[in-house]
C-alpha atoms as a PDB file:
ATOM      1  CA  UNK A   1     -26.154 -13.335 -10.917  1.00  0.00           C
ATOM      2  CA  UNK A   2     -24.673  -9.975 -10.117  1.00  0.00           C
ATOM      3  CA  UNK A   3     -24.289  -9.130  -6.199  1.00  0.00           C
ATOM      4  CA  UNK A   4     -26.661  -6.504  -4.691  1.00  0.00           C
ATOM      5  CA  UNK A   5     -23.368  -4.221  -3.598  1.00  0.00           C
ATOM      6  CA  UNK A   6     -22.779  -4.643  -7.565  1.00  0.00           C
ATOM      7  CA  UNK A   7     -26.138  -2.991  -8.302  1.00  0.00           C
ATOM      8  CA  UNK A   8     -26.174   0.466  -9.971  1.00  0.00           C
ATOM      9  CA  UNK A   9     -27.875   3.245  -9.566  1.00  0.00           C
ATOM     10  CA  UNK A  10     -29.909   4.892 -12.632  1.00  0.00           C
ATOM     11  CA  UNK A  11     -27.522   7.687 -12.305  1.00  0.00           C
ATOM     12  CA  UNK A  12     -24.242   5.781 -12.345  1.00  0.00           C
ATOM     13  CA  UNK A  13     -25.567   3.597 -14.899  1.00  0.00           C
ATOM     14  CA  UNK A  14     -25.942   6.474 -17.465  1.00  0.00           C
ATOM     15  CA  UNK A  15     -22.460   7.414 -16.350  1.00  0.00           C
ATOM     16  CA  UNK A  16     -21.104   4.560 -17.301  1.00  0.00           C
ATOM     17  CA  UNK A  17     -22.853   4.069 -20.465  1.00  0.00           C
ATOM     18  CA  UNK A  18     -21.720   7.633 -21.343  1.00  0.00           C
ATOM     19  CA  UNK A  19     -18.172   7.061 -20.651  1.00  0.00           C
ATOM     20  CA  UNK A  20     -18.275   4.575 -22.613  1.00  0.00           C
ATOM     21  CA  UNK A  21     -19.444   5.772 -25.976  1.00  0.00           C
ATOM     22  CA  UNK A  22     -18.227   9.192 -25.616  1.00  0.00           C
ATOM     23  CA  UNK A  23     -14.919   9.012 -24.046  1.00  0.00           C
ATOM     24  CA  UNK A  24     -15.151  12.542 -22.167  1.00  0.00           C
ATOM     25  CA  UNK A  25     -15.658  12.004 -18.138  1.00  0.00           C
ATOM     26  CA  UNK A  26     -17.319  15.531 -18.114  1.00  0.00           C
ATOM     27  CA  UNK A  27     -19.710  15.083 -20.862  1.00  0.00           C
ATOM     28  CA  UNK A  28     -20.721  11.924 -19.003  1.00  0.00           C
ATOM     29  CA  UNK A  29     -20.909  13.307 -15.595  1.00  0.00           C
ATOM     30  CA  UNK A  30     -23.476  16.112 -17.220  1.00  0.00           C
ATOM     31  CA  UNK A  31     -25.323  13.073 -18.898  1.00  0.00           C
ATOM     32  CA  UNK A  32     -25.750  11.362 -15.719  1.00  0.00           C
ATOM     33  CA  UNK A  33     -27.123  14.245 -14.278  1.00  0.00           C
ATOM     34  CA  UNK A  34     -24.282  15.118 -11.630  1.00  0.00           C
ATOM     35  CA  UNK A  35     -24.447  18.162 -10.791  1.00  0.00           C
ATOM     36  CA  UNK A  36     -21.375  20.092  -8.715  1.00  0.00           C
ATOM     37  CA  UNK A  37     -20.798  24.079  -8.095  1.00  0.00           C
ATOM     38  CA  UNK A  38     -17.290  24.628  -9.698  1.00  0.00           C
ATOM     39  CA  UNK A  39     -15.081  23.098 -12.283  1.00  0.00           C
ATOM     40  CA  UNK A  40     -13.089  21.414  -9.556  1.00  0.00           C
ATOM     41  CA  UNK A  41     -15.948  19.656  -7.092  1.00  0.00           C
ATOM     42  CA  UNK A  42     -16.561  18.366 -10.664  1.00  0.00           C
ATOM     43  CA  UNK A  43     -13.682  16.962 -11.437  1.00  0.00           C
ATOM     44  CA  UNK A  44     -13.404  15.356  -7.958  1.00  0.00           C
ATOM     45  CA  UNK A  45     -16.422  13.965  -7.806  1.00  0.00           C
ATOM     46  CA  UNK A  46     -15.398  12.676 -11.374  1.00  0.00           C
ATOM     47  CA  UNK A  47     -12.322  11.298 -10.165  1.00  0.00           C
ATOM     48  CA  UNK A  48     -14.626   9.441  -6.915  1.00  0.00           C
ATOM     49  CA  UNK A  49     -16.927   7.868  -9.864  1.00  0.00           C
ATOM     50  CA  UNK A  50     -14.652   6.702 -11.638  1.00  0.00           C
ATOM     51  CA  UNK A  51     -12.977   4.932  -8.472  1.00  0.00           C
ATOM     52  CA  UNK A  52     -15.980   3.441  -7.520  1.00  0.00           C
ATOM     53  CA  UNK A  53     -15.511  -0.689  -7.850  1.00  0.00           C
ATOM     54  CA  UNK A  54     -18.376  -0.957  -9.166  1.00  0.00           C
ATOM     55  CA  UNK A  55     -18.752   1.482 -11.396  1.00  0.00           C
ATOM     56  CA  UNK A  56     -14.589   0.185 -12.671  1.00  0.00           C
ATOM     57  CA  UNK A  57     -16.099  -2.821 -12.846  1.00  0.00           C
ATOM     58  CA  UNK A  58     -18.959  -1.801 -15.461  1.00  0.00           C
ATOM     59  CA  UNK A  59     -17.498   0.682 -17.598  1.00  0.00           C
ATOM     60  CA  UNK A  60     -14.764  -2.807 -18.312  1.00  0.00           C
ATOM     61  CA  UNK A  61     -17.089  -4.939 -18.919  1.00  0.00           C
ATOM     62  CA  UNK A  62     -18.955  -2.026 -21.449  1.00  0.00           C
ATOM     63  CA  UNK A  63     -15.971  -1.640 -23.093  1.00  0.00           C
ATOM     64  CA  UNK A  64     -15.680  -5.559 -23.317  1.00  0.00           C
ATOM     65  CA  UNK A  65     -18.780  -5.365 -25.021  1.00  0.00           C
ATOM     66  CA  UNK A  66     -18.159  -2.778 -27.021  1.00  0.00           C
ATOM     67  CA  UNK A  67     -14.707  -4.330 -28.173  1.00  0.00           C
ATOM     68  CA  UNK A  68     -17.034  -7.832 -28.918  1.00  0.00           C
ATOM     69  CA  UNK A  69     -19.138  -6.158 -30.586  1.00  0.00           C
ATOM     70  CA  UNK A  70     -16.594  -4.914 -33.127  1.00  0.00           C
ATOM     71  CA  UNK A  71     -14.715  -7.965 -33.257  1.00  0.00           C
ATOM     72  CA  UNK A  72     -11.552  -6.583 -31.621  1.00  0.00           C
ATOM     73  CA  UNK A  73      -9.562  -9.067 -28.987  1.00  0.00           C
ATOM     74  CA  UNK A  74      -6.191  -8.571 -27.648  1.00  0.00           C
ATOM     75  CA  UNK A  75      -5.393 -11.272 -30.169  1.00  0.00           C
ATOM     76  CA  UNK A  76      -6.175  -9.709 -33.362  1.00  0.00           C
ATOM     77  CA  UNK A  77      -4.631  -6.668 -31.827  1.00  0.00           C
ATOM     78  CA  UNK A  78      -1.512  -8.011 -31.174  1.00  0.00           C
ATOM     79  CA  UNK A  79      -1.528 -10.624 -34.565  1.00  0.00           C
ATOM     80  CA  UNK A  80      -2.207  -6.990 -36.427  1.00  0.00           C
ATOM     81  CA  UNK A  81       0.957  -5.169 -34.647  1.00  0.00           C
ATOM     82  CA  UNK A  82       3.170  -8.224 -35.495  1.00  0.00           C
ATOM     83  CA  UNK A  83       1.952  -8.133 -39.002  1.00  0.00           C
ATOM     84  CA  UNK A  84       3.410  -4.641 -39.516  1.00  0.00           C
ATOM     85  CA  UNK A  85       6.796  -5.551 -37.394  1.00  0.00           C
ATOM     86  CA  UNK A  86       7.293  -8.776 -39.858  1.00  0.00           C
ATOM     87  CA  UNK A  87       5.645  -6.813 -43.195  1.00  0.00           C
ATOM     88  CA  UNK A  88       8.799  -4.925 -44.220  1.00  0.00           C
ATOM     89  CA  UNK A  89       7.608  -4.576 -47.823  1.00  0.00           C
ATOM     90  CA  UNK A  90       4.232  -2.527 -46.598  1.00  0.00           C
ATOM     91  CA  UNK A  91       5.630  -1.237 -43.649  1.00  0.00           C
ATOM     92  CA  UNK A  92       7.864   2.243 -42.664  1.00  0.00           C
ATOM     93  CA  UNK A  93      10.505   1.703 -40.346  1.00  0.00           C
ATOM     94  CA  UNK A  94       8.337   3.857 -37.930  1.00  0.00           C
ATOM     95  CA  UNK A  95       5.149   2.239 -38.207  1.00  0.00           C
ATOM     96  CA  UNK A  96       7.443  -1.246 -37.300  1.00  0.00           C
ATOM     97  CA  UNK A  97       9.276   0.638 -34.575  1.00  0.00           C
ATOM     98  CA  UNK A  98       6.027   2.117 -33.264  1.00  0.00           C
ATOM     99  CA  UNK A  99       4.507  -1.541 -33.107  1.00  0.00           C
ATOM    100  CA  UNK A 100       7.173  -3.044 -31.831  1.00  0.00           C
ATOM    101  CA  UNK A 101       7.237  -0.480 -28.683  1.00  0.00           C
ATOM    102  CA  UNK A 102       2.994  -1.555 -28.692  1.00  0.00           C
ATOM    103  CA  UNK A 103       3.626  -5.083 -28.552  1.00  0.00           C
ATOM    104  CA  UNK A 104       6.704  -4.438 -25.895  1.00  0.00           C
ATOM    105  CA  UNK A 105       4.099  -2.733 -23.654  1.00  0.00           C
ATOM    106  CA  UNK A 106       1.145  -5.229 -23.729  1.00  0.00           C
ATOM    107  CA  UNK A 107       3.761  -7.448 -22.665  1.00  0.00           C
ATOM    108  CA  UNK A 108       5.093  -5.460 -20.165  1.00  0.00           C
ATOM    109  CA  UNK A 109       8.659  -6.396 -21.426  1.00  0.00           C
ATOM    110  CA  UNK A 110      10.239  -3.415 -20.683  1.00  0.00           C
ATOM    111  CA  UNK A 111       9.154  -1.599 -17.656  1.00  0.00           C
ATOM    112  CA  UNK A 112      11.826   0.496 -16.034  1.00  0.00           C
ATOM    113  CA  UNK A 113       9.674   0.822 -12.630  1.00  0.00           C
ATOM    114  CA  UNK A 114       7.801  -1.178 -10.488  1.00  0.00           C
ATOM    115  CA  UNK A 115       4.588  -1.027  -9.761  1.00  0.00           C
ATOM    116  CA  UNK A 116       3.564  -1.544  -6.319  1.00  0.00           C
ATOM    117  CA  UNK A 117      -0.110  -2.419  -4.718  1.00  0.00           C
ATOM    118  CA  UNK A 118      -0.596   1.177  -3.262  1.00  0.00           C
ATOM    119  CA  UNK A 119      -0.685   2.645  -6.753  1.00  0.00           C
ATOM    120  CA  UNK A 120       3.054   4.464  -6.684  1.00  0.00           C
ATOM    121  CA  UNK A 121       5.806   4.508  -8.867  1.00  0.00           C
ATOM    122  CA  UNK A 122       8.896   2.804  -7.196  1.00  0.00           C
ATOM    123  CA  UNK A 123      11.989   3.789  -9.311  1.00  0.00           C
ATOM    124  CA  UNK A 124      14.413   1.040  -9.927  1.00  0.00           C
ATOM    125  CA  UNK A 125      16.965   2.489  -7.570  1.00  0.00           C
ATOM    126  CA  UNK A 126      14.683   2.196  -4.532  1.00  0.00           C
ATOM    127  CA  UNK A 127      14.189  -1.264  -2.608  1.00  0.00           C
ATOM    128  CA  UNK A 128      10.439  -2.042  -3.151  1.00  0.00           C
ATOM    129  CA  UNK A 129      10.000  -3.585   0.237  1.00  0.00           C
ATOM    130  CA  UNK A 130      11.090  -0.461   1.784  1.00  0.00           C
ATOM    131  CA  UNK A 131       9.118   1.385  -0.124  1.00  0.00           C
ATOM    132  CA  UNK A 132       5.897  -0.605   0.427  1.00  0.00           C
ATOM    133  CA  UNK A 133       6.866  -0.292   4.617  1.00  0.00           C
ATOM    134  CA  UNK A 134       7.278   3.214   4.112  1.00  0.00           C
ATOM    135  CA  UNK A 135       3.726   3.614   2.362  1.00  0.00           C
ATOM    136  CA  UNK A 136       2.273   2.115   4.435  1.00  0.00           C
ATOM    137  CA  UNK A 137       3.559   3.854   7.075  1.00  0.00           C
ATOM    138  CA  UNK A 138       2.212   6.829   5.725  1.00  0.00           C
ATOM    139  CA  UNK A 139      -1.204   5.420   5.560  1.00  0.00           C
ATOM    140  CA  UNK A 140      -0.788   4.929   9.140  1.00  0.00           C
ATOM    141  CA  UNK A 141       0.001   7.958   9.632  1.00  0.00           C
ATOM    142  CA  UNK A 142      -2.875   9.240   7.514  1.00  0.00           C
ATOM    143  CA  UNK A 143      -5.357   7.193   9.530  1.00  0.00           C
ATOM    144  CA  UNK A 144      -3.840   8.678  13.397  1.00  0.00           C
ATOM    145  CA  UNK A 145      -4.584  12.315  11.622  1.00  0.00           C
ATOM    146  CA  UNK A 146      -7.968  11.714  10.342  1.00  0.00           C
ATOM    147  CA  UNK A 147      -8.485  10.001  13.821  1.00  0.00           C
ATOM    148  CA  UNK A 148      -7.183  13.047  15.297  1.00  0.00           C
ATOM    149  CA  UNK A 149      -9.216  15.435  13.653  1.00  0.00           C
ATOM    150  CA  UNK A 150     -12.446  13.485  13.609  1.00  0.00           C
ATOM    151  CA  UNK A 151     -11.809  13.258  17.558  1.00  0.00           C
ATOM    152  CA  UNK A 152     -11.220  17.325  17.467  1.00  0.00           C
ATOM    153  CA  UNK A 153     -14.569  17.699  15.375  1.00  0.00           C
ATOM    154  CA  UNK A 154     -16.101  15.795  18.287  1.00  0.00           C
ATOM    155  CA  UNK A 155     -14.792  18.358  20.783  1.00  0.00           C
ATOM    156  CA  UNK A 156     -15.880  21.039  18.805  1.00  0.00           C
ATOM    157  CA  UNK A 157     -19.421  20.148  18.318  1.00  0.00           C
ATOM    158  CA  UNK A 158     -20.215  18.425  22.231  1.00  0.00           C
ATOM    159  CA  UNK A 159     -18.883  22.368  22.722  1.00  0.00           C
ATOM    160  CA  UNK A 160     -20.572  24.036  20.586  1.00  0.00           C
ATOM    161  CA  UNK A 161     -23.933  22.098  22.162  1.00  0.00           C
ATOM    162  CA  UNK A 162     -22.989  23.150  25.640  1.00  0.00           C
ATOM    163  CA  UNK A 163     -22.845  26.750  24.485  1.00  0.00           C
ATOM    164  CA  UNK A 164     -26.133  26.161  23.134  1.00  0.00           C
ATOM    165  CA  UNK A 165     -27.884  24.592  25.802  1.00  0.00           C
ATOM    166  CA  UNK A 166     -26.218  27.817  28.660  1.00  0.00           C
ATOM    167  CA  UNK A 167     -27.546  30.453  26.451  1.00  0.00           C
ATOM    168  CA  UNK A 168     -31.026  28.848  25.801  1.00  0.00           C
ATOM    169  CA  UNK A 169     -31.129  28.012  30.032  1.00  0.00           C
ATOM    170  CA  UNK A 170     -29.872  31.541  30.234  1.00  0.00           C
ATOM    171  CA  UNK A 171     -32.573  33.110  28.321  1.00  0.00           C
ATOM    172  CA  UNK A 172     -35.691  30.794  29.996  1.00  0.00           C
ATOM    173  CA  UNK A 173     -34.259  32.208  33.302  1.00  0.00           C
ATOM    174  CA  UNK A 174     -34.714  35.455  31.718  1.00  0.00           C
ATOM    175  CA  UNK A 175     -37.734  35.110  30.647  1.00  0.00           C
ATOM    176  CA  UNK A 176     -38.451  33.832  34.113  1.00  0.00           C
ATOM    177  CA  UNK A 177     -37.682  36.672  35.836  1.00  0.00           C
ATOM    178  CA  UNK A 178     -39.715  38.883  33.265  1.00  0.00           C
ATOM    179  CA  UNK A 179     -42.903  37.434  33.927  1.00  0.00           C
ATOM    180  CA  UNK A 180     -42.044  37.710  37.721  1.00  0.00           C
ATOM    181  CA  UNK A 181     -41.529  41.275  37.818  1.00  0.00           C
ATOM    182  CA  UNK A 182     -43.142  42.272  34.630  1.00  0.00           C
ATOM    183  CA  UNK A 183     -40.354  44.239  33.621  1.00  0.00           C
ATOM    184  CA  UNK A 184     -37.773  43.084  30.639  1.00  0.00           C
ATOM    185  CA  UNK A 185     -34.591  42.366  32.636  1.00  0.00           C
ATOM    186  CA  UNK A 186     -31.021  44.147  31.304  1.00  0.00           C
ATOM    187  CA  UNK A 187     -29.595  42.489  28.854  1.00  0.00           C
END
């Protein structure tokens, strides 16, 4: 039974759907009926959707669907690439090669960097314990910032209310001393 959190909305549903049959992240923003000013709040909001757990989560199991549907599994993939590399009599020395470097990749028998859980490339050179301490010192730093400016926006806005609040007591005294003397004080 799927979680509540896993719930979609109407709108991300028809998203996801549209990803999925069309392939183009634009088309299926428009068909979800996103709507953003400029190319680029587009393609970041895009780029939020589409990092959206839930919405991950759908669009894979979609295209699990999809892939069912058809009859294509990660087995008969694979079974079909080694049936070129092994066919020499049908096969072009490119179409093996290019299969073999397929069937390397599913694999992951050749990776020349490593993949670490903050999304970064770490190139082989690099210690990937440092480089996971130094990430996340950078989130750190990253969180003191947005701290730091969220504590700034504070500032701003208690300041901007104080402002407010002197110039409307500044204009009831005004208004005060109108109806007092019956004359419209210097501004």
């Amino acid at each position: 039974m799927p979680d509540v959190q896993d719930k979609l909305t109407l709108q991300m549903e028809r998203f996801c759907l549209a990803i999925v049959n069309t392939g183009d992240k634009y088309k299926a923003f428009e068909i979800g009926r996103y709507k953003a000013k400029t190319r680029g709040a587009e393609t970041s909001a895009i780029s939020r959707l589409l990092r959206t757990p839930k919405i991950k989560r759908r669009i894979e199991e979609l295209n699990r669907e999809y892939f069912s549907a058809l009859g294509i599994t990660e087995e008969r993939i694979l079974g079909n690439l080694a049936e070129i590399v092994f066919n020499k009599n049908e096969s072009n020395q490119g179409d093996r090669i290019r299969a073999l470097e397929l069937l390397g990749r599913a694999r992951a028998m050749w990776t020349d960097k490593l993949q670490h859980q903050y999304g970064g490339i770490i190139p082989p050179d690099v210690d990937p314990a440092q480089a996971i301490a130094d990430s996340k010192a950078m989130i750190e730093h990253s969180k003191a910032r947005g701290e730091a400016s969220k504590a700034k926006i504070k500032a701003l806005a208690e300041e901007a209310a104080k402002t407010s609040t002197k110039q409307v007591e500044s204009k009831e005294v005004d208004n005060t001393q109108k109806n007092q003397d019956g004359v419209i004080p210097p501004s």
